[in-house]
PDB file of N, CA and C in Angstrom:
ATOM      1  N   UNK A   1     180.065  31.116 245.596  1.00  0.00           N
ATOM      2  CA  UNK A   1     179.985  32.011 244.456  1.00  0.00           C
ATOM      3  C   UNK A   1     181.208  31.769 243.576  1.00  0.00           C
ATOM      4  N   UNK A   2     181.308  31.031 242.481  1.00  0.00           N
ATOM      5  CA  UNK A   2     181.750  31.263 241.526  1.00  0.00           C
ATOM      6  C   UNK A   2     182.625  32.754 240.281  1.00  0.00           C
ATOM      7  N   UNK A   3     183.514  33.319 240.534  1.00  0.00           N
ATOM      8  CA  UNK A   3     183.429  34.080 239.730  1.00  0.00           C
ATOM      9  C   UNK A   3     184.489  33.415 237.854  1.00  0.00           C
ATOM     10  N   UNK A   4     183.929  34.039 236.905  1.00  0.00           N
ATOM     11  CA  UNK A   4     184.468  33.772 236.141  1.00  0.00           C
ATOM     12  C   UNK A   4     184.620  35.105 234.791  1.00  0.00           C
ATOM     13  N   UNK A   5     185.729  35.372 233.875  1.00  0.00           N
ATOM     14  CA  UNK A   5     185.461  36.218 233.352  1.00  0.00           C
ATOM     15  C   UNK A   5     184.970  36.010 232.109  1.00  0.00           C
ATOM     16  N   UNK A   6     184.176  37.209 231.972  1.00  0.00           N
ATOM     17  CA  UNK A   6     183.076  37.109 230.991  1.00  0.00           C
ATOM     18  C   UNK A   6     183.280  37.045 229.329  1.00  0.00           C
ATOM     19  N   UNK A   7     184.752  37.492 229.457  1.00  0.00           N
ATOM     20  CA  UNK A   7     185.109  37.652 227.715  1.00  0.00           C
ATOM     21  C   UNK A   7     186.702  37.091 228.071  1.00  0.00           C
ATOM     22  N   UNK A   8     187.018  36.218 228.306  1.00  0.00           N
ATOM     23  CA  UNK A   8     188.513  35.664 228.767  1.00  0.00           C
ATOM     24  C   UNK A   8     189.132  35.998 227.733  1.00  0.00           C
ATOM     25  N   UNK A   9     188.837  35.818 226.512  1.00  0.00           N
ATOM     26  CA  UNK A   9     189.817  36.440 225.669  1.00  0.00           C
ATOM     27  C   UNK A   9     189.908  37.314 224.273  1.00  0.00           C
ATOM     28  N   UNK A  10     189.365  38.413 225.435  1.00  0.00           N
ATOM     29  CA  UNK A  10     189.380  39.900 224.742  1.00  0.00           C
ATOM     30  C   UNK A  10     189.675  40.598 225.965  1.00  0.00           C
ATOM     31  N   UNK A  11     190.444  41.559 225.493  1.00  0.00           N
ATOM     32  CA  UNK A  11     191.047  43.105 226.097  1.00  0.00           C
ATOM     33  C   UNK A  11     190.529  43.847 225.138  1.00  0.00           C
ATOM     34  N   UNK A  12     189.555  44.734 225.998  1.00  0.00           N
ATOM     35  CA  UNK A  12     188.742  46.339 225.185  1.00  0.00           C
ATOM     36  C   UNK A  12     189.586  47.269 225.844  1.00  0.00           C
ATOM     37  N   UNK A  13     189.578  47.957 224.845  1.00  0.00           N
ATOM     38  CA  UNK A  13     190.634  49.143 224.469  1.00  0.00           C
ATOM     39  C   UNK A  13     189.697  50.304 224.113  1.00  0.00           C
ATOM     40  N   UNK A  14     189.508  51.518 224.946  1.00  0.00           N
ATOM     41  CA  UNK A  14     189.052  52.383 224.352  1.00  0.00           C
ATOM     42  C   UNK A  14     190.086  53.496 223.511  1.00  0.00           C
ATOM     43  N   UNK A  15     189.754  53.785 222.326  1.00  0.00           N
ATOM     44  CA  UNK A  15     190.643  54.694 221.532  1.00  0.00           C
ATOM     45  C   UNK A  15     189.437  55.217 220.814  1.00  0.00           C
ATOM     46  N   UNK A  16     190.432  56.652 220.573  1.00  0.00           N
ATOM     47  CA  UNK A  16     189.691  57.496 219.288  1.00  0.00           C
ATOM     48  C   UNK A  16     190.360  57.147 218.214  1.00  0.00           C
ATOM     49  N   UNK A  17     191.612  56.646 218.158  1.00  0.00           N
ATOM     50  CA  UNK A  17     192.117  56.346 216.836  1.00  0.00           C
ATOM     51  C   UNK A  17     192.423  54.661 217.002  1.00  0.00           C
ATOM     52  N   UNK A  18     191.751  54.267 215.952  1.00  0.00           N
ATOM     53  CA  UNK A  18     191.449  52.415 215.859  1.00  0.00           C
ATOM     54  C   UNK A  18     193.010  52.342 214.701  1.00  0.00           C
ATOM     55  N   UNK A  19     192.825  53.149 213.946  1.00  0.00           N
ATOM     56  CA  UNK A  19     194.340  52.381 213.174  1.00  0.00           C
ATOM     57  C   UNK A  19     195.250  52.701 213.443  1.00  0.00           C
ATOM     58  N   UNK A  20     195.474  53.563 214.396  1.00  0.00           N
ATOM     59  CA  UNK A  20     196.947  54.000 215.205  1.00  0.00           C
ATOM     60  C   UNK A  20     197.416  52.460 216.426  1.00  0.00           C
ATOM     61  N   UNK A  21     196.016  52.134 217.147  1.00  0.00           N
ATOM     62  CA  UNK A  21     196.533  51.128 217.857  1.00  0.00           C
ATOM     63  C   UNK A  21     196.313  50.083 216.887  1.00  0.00           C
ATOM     64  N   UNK A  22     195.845  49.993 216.160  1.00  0.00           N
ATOM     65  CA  UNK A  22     196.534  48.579 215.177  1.00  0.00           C
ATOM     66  C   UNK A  22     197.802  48.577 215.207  1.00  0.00           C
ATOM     67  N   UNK A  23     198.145  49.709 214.216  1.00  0.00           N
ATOM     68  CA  UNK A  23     199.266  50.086 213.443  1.00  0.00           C
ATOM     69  C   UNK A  23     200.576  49.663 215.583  1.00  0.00           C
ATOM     70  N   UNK A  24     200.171  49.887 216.475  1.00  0.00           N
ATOM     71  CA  UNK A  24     200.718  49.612 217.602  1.00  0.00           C
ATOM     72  C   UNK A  24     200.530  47.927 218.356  1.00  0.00           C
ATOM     73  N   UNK A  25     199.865  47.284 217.511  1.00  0.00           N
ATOM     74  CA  UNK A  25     199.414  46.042 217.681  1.00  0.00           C
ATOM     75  C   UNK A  25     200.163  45.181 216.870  1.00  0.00           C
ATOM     76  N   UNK A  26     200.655  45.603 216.120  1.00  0.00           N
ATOM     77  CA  UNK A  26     201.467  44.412 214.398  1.00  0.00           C
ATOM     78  C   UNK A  26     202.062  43.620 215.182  1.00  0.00           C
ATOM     79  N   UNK A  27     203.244  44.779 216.212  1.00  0.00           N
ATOM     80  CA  UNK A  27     204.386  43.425 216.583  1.00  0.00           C
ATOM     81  C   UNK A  27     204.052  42.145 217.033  1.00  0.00           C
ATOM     82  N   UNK A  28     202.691  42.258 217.279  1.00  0.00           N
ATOM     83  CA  UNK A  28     201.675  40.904 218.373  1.00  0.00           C
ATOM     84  C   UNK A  28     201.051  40.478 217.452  1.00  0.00           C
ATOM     85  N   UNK A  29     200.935  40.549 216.171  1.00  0.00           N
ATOM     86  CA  UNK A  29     200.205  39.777 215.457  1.00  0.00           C
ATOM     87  C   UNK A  29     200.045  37.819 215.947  1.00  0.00           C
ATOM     88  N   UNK A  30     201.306  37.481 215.885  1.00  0.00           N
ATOM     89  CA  UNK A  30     201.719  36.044 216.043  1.00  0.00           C
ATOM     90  C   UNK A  30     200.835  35.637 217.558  1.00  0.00           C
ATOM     91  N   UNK A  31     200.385  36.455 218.491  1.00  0.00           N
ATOM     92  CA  UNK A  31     199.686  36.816 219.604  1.00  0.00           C
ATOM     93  C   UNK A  31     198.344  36.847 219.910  1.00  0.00           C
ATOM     94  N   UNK A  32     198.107  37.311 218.697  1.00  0.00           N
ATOM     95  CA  UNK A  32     196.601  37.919 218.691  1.00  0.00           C
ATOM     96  C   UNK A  32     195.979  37.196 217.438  1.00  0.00           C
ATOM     97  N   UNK A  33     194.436  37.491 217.865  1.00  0.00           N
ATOM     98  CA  UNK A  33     193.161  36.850 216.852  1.00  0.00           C
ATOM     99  C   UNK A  33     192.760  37.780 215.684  1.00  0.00           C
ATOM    100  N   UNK A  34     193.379  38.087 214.901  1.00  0.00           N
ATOM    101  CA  UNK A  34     192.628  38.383 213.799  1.00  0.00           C
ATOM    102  C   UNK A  34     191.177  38.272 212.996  1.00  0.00           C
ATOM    103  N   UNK A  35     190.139  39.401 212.839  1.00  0.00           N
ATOM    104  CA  UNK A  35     189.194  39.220 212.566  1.00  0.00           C
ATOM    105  C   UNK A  35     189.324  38.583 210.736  1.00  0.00           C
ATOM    106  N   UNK A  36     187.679  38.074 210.164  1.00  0.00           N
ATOM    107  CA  UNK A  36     188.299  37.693 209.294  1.00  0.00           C
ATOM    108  C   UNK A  36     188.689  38.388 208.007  1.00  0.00           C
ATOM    109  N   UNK A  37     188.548  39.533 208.076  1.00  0.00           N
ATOM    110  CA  UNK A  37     189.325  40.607 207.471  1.00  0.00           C
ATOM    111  C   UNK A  37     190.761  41.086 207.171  1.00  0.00           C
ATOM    112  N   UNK A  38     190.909  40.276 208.669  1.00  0.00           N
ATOM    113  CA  UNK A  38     192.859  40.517 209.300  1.00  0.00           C
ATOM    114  C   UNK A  38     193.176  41.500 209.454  1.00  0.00           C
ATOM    115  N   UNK A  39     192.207  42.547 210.502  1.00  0.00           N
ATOM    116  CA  UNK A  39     192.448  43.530 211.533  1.00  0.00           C
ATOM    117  C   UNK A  39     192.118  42.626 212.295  1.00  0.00           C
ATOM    118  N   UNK A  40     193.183  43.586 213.673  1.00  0.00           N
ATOM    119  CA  UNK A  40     193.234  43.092 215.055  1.00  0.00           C
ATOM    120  C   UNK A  40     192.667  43.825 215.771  1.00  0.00           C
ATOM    121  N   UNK A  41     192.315  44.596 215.406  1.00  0.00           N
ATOM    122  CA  UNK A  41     191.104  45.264 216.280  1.00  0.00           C
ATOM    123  C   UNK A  41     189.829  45.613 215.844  1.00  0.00           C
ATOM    124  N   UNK A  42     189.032  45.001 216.694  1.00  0.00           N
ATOM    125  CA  UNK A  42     187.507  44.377 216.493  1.00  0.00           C
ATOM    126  C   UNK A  42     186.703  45.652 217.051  1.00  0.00           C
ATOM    127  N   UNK A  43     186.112  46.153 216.257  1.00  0.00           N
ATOM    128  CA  UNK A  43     184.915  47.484 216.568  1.00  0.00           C
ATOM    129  C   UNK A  43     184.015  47.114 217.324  1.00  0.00           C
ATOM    130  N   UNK A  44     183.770  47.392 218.529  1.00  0.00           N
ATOM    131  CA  UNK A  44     182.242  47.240 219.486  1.00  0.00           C
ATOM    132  C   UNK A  44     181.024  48.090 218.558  1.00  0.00           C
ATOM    133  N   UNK A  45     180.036  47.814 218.298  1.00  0.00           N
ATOM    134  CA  UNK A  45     179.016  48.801 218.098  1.00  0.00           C
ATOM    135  C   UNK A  45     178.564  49.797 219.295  1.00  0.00           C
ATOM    136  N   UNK A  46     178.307  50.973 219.012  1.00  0.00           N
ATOM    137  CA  UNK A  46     178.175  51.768 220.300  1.00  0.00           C
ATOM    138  C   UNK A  46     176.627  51.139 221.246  1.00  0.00           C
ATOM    139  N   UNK A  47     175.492  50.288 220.470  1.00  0.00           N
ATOM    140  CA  UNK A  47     174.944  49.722 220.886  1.00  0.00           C
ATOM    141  C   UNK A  47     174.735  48.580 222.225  1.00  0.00           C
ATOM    142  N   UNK A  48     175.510  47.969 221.825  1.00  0.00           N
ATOM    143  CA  UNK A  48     176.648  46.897 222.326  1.00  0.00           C
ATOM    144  C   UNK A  48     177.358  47.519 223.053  1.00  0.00           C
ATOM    145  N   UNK A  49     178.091  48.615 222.763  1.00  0.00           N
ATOM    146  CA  UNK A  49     179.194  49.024 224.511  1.00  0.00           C
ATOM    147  C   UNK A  49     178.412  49.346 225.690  1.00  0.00           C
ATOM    148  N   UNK A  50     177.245  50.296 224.843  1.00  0.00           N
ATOM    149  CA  UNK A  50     176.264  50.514 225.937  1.00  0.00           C
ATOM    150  C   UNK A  50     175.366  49.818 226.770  1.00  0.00           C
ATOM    151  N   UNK A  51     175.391  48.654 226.468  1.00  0.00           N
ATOM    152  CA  UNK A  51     174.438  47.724 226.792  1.00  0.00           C
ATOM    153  C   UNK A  51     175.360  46.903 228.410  1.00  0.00           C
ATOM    154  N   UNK A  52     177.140  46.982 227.886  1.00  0.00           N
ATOM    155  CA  UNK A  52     178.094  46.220 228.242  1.00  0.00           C
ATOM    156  C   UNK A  52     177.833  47.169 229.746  1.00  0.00           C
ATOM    157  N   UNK A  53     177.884  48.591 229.241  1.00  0.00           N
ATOM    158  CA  UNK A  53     178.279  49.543 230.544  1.00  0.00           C
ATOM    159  C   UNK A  53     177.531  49.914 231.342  1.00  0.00           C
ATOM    160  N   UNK A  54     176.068  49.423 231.062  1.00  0.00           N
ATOM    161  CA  UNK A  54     174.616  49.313 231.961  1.00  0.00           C
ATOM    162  C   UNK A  54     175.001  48.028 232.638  1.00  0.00           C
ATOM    163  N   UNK A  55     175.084  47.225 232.070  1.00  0.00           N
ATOM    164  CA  UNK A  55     175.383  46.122 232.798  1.00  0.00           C
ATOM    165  C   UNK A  55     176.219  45.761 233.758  1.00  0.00           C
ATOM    166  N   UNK A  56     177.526  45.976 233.515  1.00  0.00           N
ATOM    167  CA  UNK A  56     178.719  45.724 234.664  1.00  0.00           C
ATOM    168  C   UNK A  56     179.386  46.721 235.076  1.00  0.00           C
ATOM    169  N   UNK A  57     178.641  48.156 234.672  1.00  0.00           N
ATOM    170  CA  UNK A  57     179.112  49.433 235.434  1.00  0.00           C
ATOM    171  C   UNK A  57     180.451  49.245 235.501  1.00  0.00           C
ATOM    172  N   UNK A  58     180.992  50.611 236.279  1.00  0.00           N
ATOM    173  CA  UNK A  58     182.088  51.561 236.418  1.00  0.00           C
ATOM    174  C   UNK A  58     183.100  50.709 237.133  1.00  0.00           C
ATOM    175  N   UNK A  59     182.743  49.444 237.758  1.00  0.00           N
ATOM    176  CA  UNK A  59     183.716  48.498 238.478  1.00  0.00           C
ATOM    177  C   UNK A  59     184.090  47.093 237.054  1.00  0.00           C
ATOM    178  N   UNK A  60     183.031  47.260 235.857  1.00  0.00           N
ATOM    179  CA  UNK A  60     183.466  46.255 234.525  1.00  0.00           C
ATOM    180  C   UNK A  60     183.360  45.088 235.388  1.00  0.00           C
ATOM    181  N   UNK A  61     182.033  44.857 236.232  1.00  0.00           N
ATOM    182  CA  UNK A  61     182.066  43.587 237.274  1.00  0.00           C
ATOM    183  C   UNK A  61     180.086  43.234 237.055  1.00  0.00           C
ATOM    184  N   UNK A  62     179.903  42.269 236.417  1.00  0.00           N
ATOM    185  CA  UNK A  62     178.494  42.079 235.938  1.00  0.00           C
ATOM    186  C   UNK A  62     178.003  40.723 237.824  1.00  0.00           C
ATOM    187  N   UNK A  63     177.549  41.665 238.175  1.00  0.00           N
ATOM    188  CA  UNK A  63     176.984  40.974 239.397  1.00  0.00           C
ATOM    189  C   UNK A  63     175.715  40.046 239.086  1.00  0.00           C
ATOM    190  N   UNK A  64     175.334  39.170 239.921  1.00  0.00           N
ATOM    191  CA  UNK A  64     174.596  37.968 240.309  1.00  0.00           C
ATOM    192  C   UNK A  64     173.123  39.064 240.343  1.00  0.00           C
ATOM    193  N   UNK A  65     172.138  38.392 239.359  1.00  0.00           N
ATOM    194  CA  UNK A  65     171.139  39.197 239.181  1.00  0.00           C
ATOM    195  C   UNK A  65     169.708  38.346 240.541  1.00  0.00           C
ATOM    196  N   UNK A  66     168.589  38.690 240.751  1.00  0.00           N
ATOM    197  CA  UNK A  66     167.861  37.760 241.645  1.00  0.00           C
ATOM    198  C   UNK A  66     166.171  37.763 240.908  1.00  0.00           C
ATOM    199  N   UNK A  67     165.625  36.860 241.067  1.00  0.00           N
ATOM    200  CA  UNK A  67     164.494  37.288 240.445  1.00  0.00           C
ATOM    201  C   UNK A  67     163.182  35.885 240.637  1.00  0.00           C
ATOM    202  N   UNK A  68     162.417  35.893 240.119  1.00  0.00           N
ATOM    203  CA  UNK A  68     161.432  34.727 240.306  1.00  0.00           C
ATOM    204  C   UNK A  68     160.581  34.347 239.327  1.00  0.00           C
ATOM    205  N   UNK A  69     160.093  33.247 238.702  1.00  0.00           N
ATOM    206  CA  UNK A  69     159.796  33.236 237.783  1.00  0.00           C
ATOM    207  C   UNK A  69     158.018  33.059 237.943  1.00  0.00           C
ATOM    208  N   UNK A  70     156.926  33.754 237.775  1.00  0.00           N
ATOM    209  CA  UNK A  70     155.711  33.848 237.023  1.00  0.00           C
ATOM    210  C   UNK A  70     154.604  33.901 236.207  1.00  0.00           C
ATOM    211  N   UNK A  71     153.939  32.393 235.931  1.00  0.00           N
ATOM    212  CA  UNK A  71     153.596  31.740 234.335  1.00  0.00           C
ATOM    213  C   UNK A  71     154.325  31.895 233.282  1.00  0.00           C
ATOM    214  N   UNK A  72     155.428  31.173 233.883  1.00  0.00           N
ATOM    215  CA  UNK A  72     156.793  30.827 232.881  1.00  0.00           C
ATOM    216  C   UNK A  72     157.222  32.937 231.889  1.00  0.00           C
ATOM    217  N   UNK A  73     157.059  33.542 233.070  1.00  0.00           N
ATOM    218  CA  UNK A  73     157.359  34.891 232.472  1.00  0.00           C
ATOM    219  C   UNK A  73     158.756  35.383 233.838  1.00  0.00           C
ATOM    220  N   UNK A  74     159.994  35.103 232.995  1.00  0.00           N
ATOM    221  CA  UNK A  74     160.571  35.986 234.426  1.00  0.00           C
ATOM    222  C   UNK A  74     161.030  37.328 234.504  1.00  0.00           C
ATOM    223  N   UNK A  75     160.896  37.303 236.134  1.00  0.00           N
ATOM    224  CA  UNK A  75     160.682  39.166 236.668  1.00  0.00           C
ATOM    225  C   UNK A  75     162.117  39.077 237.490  1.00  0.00           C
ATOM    226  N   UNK A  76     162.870  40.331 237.312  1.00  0.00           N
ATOM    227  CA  UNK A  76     164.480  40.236 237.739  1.00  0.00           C
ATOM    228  C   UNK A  76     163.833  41.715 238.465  1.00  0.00           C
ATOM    229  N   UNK A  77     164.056  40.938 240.063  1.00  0.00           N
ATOM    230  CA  UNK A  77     163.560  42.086 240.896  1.00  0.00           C
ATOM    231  C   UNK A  77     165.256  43.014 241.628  1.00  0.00           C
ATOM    232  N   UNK A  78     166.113  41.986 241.212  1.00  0.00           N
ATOM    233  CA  UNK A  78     167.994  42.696 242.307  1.00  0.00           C
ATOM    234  C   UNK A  78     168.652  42.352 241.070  1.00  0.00           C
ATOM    235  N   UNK A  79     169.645  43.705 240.765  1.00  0.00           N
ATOM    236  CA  UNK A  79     170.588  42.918 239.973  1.00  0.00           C
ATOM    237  C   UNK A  79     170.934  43.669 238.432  1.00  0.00           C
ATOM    238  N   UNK A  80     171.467  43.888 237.675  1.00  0.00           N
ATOM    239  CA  UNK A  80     171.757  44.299 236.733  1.00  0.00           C
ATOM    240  C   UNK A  80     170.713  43.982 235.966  1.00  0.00           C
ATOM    241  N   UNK A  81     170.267  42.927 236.079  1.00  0.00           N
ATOM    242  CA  UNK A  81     169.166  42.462 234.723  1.00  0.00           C
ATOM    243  C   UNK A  81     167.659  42.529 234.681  1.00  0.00           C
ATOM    244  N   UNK A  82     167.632  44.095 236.089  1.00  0.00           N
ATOM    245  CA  UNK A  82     166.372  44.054 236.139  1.00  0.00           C
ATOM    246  C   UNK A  82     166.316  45.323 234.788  1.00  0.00           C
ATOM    247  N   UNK A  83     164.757  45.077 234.763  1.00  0.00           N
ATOM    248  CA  UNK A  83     164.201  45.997 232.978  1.00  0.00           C
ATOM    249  C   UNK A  83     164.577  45.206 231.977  1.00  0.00           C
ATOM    250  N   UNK A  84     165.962  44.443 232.028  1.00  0.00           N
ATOM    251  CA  UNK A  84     166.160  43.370 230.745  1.00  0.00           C
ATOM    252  C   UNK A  84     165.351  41.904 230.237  1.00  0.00           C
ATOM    253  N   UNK A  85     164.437  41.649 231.123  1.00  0.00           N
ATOM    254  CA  UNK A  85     164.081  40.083 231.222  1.00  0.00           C
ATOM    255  C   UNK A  85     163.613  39.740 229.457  1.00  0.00           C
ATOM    256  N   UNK A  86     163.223  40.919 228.842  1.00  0.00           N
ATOM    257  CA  UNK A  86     162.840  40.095 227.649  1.00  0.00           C
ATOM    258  C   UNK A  86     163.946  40.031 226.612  1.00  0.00           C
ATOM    259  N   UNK A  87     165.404  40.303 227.246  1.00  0.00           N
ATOM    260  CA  UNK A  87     166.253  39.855 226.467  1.00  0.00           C
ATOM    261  C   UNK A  87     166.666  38.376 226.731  1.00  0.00           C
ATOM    262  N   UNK A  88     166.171  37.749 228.443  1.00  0.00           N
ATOM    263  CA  UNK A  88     166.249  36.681 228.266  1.00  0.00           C
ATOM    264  C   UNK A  88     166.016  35.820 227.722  1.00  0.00           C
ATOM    265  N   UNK A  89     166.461  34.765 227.279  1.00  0.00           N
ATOM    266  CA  UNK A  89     166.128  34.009 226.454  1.00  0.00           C
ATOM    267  C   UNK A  89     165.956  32.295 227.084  1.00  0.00           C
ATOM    268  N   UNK A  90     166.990  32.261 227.598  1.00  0.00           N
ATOM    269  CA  UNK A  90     167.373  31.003 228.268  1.00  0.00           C
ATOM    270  C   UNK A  90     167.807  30.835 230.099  1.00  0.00           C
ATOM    271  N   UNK A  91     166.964  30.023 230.943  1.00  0.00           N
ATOM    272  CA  UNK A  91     167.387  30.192 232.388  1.00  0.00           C
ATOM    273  C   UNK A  91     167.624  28.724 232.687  1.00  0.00           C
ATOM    274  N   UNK A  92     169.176  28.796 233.203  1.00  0.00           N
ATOM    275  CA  UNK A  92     169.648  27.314 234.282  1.00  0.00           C
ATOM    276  C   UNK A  92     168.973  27.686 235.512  1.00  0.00           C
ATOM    277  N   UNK A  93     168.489  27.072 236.311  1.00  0.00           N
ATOM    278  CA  UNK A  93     168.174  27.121 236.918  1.00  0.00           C
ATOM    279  C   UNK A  93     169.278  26.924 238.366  1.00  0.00           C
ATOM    280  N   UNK A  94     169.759  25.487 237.646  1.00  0.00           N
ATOM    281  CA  UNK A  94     170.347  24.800 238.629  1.00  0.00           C
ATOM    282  C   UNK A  94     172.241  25.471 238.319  1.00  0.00           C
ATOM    283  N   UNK A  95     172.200  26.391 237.265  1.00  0.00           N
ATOM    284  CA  UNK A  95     173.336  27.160 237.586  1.00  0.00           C
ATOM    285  C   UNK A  95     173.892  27.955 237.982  1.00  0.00           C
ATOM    286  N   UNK A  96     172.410  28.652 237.938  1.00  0.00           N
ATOM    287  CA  UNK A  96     171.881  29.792 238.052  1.00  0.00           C
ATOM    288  C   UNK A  96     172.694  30.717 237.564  1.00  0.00           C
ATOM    289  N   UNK A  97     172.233  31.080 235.880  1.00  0.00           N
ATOM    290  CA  UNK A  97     172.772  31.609 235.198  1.00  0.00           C
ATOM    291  C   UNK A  97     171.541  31.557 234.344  1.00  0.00           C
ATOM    292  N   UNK A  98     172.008  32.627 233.282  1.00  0.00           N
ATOM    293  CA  UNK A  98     170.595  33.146 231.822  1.00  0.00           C
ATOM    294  C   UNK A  98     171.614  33.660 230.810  1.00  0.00           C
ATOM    295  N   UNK A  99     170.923  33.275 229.530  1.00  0.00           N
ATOM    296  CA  UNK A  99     171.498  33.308 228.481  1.00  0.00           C
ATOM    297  C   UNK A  99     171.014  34.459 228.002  1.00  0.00           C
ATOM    298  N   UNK A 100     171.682  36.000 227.814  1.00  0.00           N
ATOM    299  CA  UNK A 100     171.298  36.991 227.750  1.00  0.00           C
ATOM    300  C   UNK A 100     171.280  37.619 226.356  1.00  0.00           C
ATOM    301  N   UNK A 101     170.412  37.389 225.426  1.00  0.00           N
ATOM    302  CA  UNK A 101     170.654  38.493 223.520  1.00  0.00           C
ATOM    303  C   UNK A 101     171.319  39.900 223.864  1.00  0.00           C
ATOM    304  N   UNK A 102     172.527  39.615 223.351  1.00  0.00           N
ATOM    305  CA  UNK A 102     172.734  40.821 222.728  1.00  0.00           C
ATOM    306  C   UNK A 102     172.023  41.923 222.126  1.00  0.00           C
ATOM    307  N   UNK A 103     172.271  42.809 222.174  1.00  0.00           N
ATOM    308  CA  UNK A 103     171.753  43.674 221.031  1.00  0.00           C
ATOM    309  C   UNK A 103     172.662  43.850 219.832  1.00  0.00           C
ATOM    310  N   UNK A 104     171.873  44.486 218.667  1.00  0.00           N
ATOM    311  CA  UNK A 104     172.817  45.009 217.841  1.00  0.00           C
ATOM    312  C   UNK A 104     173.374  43.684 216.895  1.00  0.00           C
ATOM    313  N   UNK A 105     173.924  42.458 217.842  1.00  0.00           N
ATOM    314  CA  UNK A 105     174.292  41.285 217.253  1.00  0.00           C
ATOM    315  C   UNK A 105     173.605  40.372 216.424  1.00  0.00           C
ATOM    316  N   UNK A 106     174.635  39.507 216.143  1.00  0.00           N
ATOM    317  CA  UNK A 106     173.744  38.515 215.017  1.00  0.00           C
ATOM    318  C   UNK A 106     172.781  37.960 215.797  1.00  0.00           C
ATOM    319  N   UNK A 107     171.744  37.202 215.477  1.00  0.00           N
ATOM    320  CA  UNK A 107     170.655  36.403 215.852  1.00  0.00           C
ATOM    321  C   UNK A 107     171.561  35.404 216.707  1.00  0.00           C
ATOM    322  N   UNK A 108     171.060  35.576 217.986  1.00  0.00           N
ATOM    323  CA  UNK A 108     171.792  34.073 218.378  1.00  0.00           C
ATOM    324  C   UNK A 108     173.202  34.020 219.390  1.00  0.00           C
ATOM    325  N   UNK A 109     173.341  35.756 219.697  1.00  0.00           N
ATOM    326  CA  UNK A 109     174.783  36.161 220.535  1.00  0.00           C
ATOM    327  C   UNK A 109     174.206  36.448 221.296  1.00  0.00           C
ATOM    328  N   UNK A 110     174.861  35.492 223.054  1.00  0.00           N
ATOM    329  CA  UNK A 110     174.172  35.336 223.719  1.00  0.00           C
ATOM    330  C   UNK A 110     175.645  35.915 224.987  1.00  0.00           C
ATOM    331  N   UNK A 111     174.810  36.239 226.048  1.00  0.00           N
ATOM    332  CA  UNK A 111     176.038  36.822 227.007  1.00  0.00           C
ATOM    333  C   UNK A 111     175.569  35.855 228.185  1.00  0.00           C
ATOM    334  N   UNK A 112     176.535  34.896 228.843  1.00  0.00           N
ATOM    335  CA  UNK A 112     175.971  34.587 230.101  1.00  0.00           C
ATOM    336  C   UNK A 112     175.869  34.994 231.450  1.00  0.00           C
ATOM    337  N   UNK A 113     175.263  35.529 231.957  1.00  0.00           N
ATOM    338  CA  UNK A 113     174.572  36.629 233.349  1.00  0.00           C
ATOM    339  C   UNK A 113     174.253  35.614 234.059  1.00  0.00           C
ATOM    340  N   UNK A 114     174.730  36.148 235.529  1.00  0.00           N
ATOM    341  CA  UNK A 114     174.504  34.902 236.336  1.00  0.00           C
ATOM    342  C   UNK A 114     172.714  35.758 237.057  1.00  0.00           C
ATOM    343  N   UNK A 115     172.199  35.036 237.262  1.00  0.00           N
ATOM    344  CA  UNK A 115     170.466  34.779 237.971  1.00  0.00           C
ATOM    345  C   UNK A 115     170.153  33.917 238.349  1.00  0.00           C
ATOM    346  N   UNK A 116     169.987  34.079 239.332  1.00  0.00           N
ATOM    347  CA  UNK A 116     169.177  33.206 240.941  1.00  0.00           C
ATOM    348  C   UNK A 116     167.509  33.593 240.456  1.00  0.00           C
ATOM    349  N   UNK A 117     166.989  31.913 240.335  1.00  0.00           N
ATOM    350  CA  UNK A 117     165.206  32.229 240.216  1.00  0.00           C
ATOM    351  C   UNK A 117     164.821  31.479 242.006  1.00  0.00           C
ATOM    352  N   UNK A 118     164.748  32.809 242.833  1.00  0.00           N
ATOM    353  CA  UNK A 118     164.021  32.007 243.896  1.00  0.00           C
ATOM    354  C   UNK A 118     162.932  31.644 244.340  1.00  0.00           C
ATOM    355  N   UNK A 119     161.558  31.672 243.397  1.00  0.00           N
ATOM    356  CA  UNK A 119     160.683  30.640 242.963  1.00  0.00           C
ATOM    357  C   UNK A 119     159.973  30.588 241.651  1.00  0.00           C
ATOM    358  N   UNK A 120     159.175  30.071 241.875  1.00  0.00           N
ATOM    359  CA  UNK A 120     158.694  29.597 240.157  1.00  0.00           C
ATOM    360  C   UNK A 120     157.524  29.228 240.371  1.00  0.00           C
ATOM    361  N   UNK A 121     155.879  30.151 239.664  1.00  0.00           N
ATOM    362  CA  UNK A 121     154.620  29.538 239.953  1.00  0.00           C
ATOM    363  C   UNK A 121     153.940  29.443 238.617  1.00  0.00           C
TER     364      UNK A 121
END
């Protein structure tokens, strides 16, 4: 088992006030990624957080999903990504991993979720 992290470089920050921790972020500018606006702190849509916090729960740890695939339709029977399959989009097989749509996001933002297909008819 492989683990790897899922957003290596982002730190989420929950705040009620977004320009106070900016305004606490400047000294790190030289540090940090600027959006292309040039704030350093990047708004989650509440869409999108929610989607984040179904997914890798209260431990922020997105576990190994299990599932099988059926006239090229797949069914995620263990695992975080069961009820999600028609956000799948894309399955390695041999990485066993799936390329997961976002919500909320642009066309085309994809999260990678690891899934085991243990067969295929």
């Amino acid at each position: 088992m492989e683990k790897k992290q899922l957003f290596p470089d982002c730190i989420f920050v929950e705040t009620q006030d977004p320009d106070a921790l900016e305004e606490q972020l400047e000294p790190c500018r030289t540090f940090l990624q600027a959006s292309k606006e040039g704030s350093l702190v990047w708004l989650v849509p509440s869409e999108e957080e929610e989607f984040l916090k179904e997914l890798c729960g209260n431990e922020h740890h997105l576990c190994m999903s299990q599932g099988y695939i059926r006239n090229g339709i797949p069914h995620v029977i263990h695992g975080p990504l069961v009820g999600m399959e028609r956000r799948i989009r894309k399955i390695d097989r041999h990485k066993r991993t799936a390329n997961v749509e976002m919500p909320a996001g642009k066309p085309g933002t994809f999260l990678l979720a690891g899934l085991e297909i243990t067969s295929k008819s």
